[in-house]
N, C-alpha and C. Protein backbone atom coordinates (compact mmCIF):
# COMPACT_ATOMS: atom_id res chain seq x y z
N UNK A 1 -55.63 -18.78 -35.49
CA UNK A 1 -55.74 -20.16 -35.97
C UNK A 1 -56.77 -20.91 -35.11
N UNK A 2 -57.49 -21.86 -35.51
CA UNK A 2 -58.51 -22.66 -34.81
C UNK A 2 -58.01 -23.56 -34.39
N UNK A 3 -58.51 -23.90 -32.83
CA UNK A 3 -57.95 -24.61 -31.86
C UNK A 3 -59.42 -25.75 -31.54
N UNK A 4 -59.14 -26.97 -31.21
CA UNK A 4 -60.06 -28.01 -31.45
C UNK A 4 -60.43 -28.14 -29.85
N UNK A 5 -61.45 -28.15 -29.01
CA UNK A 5 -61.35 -29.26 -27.86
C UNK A 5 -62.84 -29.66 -27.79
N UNK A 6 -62.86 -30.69 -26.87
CA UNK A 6 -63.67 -31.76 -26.66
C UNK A 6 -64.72 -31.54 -25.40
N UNK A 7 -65.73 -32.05 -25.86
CA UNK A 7 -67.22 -31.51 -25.19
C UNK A 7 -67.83 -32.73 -24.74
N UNK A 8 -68.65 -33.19 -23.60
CA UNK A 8 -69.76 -33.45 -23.49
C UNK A 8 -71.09 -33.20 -23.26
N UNK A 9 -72.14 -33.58 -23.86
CA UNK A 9 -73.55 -33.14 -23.19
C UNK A 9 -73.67 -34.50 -22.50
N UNK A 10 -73.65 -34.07 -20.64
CA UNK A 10 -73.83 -35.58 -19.66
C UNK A 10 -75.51 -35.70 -19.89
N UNK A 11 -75.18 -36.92 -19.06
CA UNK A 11 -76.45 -38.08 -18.64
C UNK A 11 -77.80 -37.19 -18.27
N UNK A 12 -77.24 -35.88 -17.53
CA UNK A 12 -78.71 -35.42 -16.69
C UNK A 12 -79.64 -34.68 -18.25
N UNK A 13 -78.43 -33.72 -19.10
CA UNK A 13 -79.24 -32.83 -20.04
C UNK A 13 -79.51 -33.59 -21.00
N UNK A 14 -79.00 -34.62 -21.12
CA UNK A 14 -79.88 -35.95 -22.20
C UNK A 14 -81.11 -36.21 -21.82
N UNK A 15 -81.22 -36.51 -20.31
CA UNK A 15 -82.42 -37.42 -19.93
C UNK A 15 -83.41 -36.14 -19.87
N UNK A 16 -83.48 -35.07 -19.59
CA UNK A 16 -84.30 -33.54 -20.28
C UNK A 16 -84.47 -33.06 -21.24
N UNK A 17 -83.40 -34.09 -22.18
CA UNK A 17 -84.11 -33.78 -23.43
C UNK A 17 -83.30 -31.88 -23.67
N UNK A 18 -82.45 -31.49 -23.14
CA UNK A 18 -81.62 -30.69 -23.52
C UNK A 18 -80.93 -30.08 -24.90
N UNK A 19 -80.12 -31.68 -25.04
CA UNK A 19 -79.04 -31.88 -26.04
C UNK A 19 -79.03 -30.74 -27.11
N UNK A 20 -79.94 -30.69 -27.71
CA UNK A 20 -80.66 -29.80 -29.11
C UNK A 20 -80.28 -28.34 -28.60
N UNK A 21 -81.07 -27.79 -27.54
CA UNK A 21 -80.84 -26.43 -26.99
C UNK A 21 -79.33 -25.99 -26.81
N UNK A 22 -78.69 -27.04 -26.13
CA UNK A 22 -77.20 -27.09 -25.73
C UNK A 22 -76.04 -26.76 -27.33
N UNK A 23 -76.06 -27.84 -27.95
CA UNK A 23 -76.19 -27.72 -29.17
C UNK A 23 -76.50 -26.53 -30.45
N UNK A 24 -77.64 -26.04 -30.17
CA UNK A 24 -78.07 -24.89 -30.48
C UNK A 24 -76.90 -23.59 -29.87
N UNK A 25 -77.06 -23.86 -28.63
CA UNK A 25 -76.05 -22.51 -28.28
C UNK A 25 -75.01 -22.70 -28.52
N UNK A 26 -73.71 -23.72 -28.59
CA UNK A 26 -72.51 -24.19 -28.99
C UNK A 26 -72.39 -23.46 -30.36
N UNK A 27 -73.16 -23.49 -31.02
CA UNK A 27 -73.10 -23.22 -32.83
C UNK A 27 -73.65 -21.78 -32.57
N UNK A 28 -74.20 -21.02 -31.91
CA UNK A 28 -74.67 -19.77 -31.91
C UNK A 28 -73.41 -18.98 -31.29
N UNK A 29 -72.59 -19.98 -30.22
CA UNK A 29 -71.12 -19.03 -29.82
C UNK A 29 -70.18 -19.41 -31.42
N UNK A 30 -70.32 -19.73 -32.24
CA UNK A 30 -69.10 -19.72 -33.33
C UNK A 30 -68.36 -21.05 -33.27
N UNK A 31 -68.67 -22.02 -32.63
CA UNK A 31 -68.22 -23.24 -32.29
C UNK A 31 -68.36 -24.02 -33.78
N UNK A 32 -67.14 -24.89 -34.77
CA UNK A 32 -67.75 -25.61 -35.42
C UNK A 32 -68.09 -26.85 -35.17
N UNK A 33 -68.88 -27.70 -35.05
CA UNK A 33 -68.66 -29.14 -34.41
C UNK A 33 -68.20 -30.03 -36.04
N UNK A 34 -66.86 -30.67 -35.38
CA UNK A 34 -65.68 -31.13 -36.00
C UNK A 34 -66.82 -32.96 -36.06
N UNK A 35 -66.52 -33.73 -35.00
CA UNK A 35 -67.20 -34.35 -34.78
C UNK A 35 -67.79 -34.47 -34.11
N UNK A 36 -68.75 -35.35 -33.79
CA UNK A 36 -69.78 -36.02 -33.11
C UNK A 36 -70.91 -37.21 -32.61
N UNK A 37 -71.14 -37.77 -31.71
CA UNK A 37 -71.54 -38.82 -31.45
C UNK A 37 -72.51 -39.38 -30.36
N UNK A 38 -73.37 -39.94 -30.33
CA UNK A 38 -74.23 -40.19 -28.61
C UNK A 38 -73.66 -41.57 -29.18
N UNK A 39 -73.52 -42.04 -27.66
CA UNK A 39 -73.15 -43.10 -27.15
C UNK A 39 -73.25 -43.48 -25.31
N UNK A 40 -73.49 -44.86 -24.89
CA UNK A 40 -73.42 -45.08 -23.78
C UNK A 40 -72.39 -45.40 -23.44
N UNK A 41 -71.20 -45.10 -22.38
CA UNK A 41 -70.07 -45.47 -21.93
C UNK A 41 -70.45 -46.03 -20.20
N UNK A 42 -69.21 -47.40 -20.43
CA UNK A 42 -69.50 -48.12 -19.25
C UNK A 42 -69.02 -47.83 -17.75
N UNK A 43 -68.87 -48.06 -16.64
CA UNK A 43 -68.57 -47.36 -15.63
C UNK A 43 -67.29 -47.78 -15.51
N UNK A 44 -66.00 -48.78 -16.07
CA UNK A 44 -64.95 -48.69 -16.59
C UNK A 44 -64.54 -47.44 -17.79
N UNK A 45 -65.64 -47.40 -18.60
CA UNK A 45 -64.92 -46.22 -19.55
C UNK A 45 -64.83 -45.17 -18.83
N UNK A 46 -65.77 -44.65 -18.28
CA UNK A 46 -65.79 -43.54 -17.24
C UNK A 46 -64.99 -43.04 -16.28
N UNK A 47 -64.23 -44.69 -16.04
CA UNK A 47 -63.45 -44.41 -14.81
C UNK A 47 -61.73 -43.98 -15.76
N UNK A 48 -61.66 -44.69 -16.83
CA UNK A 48 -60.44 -44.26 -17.75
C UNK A 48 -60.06 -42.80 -17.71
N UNK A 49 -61.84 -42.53 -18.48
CA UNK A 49 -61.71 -41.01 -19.20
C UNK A 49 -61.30 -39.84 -17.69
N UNK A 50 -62.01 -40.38 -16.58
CA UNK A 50 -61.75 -39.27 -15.50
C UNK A 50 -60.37 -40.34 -15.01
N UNK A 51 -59.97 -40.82 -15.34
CA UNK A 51 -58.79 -41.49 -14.21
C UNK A 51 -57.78 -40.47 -13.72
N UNK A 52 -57.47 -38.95 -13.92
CA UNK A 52 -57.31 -38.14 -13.47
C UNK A 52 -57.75 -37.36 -11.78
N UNK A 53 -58.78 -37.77 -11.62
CA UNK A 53 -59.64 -37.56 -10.27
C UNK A 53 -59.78 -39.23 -9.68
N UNK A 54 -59.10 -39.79 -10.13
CA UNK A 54 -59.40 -41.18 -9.53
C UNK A 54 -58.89 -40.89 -7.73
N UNK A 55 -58.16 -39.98 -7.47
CA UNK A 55 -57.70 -39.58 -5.89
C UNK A 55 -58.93 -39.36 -4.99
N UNK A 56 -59.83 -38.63 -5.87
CA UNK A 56 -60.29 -37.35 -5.27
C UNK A 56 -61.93 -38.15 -4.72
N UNK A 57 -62.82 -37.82 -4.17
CA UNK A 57 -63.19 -37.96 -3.14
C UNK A 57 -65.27 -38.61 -4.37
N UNK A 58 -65.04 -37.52 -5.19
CA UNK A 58 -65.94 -37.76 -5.98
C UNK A 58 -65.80 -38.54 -6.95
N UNK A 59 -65.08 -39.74 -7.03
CA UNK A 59 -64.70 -40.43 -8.19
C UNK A 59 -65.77 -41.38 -8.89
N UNK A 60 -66.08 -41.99 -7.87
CA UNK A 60 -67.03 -42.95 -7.85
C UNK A 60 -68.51 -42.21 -7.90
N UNK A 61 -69.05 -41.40 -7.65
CA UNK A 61 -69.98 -41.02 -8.34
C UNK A 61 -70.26 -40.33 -9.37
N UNK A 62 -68.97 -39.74 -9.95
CA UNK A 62 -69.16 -39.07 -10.89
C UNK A 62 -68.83 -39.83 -12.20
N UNK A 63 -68.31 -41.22 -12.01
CA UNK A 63 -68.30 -42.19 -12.94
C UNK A 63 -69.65 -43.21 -12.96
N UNK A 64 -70.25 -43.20 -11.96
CA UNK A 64 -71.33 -44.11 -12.00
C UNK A 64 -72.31 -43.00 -12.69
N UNK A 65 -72.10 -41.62 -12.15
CA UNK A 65 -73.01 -41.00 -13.09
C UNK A 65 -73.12 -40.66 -14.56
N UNK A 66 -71.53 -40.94 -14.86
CA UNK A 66 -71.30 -40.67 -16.95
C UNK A 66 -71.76 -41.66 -17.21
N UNK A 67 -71.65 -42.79 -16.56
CA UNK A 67 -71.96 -44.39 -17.14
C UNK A 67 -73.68 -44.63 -16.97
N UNK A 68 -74.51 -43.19 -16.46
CA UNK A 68 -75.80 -43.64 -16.27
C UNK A 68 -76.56 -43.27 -17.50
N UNK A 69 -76.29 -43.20 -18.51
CA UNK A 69 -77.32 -42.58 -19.47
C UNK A 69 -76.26 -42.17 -21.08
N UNK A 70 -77.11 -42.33 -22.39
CA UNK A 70 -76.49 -41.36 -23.30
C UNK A 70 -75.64 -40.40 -23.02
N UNK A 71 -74.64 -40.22 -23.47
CA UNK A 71 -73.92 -38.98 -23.64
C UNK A 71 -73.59 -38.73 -25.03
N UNK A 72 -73.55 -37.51 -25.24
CA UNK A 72 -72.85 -36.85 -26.77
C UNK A 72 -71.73 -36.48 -26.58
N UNK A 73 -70.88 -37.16 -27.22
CA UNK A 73 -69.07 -36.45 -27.27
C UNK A 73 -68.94 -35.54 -28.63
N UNK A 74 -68.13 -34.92 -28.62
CA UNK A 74 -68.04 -33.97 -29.71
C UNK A 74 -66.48 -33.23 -29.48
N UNK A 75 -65.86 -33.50 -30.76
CA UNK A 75 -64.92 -32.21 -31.17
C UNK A 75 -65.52 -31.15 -31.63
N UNK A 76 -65.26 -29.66 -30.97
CA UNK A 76 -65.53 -28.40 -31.38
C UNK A 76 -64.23 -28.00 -31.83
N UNK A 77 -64.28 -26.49 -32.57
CA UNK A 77 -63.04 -26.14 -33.44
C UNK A 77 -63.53 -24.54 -33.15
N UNK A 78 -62.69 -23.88 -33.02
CA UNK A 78 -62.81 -22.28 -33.29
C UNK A 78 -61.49 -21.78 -32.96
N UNK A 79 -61.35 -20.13 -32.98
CA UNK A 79 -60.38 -19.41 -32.36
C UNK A 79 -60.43 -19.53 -30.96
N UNK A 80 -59.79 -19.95 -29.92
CA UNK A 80 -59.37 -20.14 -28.60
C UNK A 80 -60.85 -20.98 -27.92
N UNK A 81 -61.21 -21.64 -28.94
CA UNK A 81 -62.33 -22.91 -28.26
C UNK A 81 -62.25 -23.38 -26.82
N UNK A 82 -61.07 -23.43 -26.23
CA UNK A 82 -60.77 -24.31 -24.81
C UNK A 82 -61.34 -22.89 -24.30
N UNK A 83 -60.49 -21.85 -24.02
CA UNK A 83 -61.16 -20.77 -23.07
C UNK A 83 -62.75 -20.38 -23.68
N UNK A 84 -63.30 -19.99 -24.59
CA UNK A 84 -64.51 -20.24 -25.53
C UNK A 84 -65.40 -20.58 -24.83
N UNK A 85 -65.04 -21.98 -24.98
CA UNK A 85 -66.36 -22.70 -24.31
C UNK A 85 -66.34 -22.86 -22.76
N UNK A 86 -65.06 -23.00 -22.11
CA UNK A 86 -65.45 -23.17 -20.64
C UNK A 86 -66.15 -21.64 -20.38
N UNK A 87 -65.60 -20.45 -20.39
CA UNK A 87 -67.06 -19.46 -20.66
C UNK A 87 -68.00 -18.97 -20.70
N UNK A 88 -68.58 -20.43 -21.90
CA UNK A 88 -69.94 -20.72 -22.59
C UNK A 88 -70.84 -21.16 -21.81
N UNK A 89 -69.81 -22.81 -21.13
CA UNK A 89 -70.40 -23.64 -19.79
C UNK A 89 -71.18 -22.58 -18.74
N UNK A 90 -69.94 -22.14 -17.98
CA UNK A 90 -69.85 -21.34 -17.26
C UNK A 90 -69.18 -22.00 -16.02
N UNK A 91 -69.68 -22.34 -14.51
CA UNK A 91 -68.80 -22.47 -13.48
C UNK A 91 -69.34 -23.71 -13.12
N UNK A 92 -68.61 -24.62 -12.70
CA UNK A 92 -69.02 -26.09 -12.45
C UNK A 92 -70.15 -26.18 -11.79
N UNK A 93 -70.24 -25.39 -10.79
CA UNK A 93 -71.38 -25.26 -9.47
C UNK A 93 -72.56 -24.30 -10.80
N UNK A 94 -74.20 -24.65 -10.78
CA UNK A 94 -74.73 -23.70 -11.37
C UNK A 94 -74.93 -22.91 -10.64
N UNK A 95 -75.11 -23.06 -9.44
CA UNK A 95 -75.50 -21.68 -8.62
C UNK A 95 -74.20 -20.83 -8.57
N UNK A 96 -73.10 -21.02 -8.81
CA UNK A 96 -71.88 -19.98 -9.28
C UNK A 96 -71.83 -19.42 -10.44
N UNK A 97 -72.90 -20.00 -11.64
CA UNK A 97 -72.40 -19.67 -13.05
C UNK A 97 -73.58 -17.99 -13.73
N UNK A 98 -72.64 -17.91 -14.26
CA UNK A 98 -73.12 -16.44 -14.35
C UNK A 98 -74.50 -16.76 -15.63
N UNK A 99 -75.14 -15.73 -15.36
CA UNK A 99 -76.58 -15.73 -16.12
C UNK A 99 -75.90 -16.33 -18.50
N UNK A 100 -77.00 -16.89 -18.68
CA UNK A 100 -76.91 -16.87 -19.89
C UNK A 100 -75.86 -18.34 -20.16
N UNK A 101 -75.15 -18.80 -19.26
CA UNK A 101 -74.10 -19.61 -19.59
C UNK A 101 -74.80 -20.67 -19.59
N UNK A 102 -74.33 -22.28 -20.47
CA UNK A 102 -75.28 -23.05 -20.16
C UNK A 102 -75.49 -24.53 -18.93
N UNK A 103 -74.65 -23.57 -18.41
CA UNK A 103 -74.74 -24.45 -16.73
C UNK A 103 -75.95 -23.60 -15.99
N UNK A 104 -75.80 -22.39 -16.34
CA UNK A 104 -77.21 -21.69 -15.58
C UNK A 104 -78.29 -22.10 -15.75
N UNK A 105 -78.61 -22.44 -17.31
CA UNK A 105 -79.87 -22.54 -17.72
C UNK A 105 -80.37 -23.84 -17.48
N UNK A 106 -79.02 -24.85 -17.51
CA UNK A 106 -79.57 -26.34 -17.88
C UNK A 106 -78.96 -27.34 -16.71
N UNK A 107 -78.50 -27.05 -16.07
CA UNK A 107 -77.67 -27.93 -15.07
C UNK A 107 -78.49 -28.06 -13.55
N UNK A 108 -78.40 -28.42 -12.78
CA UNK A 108 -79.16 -29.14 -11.53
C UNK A 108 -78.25 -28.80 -10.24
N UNK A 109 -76.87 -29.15 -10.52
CA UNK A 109 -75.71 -29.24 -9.41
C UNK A 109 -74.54 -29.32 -9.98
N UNK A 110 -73.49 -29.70 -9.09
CA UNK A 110 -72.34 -29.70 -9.24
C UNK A 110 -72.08 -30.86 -10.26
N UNK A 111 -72.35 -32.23 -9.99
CA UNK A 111 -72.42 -33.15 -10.53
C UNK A 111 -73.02 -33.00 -11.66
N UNK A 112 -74.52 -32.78 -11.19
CA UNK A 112 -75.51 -33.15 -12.96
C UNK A 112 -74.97 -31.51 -13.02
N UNK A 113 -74.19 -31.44 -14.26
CA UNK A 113 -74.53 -29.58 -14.41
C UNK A 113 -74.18 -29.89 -16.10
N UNK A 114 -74.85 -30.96 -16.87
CA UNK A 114 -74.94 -31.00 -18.07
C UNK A 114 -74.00 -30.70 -19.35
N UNK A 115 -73.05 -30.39 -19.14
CA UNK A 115 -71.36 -30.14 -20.25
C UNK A 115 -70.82 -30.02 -19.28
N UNK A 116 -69.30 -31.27 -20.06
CA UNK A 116 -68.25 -31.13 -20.17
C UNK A 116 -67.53 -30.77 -21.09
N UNK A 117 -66.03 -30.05 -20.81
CA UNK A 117 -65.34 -28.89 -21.95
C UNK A 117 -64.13 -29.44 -21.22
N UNK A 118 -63.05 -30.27 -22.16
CA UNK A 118 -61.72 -29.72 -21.84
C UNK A 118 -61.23 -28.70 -20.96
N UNK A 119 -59.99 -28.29 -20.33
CA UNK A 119 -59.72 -27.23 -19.68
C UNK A 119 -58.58 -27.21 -20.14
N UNK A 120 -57.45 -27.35 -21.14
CA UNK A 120 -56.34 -27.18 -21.37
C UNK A 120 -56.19 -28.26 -22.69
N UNK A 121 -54.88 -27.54 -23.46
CA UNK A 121 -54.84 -28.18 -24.59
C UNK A 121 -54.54 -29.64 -24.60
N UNK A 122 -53.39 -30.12 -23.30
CA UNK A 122 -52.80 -31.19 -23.44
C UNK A 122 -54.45 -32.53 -22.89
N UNK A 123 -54.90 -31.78 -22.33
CA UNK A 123 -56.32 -32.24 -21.92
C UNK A 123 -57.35 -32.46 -22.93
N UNK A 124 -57.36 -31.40 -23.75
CA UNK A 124 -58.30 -31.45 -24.95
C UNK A 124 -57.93 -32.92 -25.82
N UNK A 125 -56.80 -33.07 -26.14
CA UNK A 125 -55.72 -33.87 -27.10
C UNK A 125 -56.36 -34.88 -26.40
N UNK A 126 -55.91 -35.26 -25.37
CA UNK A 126 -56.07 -36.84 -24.27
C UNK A 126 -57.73 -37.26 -25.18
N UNK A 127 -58.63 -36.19 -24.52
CA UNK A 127 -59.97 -36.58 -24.96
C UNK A 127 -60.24 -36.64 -25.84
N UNK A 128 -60.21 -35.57 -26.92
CA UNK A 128 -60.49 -36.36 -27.77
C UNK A 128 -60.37 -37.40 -28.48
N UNK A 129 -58.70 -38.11 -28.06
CA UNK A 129 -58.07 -39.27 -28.69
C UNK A 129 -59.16 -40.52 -28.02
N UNK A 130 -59.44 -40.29 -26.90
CA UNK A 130 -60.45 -40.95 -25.96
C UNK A 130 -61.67 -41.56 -26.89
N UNK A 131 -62.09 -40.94 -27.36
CA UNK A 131 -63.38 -41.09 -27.89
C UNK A 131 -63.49 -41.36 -29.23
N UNK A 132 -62.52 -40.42 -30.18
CA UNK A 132 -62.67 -39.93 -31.48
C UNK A 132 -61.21 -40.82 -32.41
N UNK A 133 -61.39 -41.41 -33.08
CA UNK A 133 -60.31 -42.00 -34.21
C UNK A 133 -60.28 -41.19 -34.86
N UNK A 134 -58.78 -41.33 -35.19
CA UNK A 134 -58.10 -39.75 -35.92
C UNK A 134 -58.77 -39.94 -37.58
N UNK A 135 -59.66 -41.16 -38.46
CA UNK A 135 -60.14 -40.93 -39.25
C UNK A 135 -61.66 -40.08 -39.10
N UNK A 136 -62.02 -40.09 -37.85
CA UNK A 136 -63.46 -39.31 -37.38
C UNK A 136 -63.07 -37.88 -37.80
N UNK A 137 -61.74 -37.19 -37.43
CA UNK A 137 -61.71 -35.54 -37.38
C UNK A 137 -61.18 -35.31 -38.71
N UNK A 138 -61.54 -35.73 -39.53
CA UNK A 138 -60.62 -35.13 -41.35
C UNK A 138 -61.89 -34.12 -41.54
C-alpha cells in the first residue's frame, strides 16, 4: 500500500537553481508528488515546523536558514516513501552520504544539504498537516 511523507527542497538548492534536478530524481526513484508548492516561510514558521529541536544547540540557525529563501514543500506517495526517500537524500552530513544520493550531489554541509524528508510516520502526518490543507491532498 502507498505511504505519503513530506519533503523539502531548502533555501541553499533553490538559490542554485537545483529544484528541477532534485525533482527530476524524486520522480525517477518512483515517488508520486501528491502535492506541491514554493513558498517563503517566516523565521516564526520555521521555528513551529522544527519546534522539535527547539532544545538543541542548532535551532536558531537552522530556522533563520529555512526562513532565508524559497522553499518547495511537497507530499510524496509510494510503497514505503518515508524509508524511500531518506535513502534517496542520503545522510544529513554530505560528506557522509553515499555516492548518487541527492545530498551528495547537491548539498554544501550539514545545514545547507538541500532536502528535507520526514523520518517517521507520526512525523510525516505532523508535516504535512503543517503546510498542506487536507483539500490540497485529494
Amino acid at each position: 500500500m502507498a505511504q505519503r511523507t513530506f519533503s523539502i527542497i531548502k533555501p541553499d538548492a533553490m538559490r542554485k537553481n537545483h529544484a528541477g534536478a532534485i525533482l527530476a530524481e524524486i520522480e525517477r526513484a518512483g515517488f508520486r508528488i501528491v502535492a506541491i508548492k514554493k513558498l517563503f516561510i517566516s523565521k516564526a514558521q520555521a521555528e513551529g515546523f522544527y519546534y522539535v529541536h527547539r532544545e538543541r544547540p542548532f535551532f536558531a540557525s537552522l530556522t533563520q536558514f529555512m526562513s532565508s529563501g524559497p522553499i518547495i514543500a511537497m507530499v510524496l506517495e509510494k510503497d514505503n516513501a518515508i524509508t524511500d526517500l531518506r535513502k534517496l537524500m542520503g545522510a544529513t552530513n554530505p560528506a557522509n552520504a553515499d555516492e548518487g544520493t541527492i545530498r551528495k550531489k547537491f548539498a554544501a554541509s550539514i545545514e545547507e544539504n538541500a532536502i528535507h524528508g520526514s523520518d517517521a510516520e507520526d512525523t510525516a502526518q505532523f508535516e504535512i498537516g503543517y503546510f498542506f490543507a487536507g483539500y490540497e491532498l485529494l
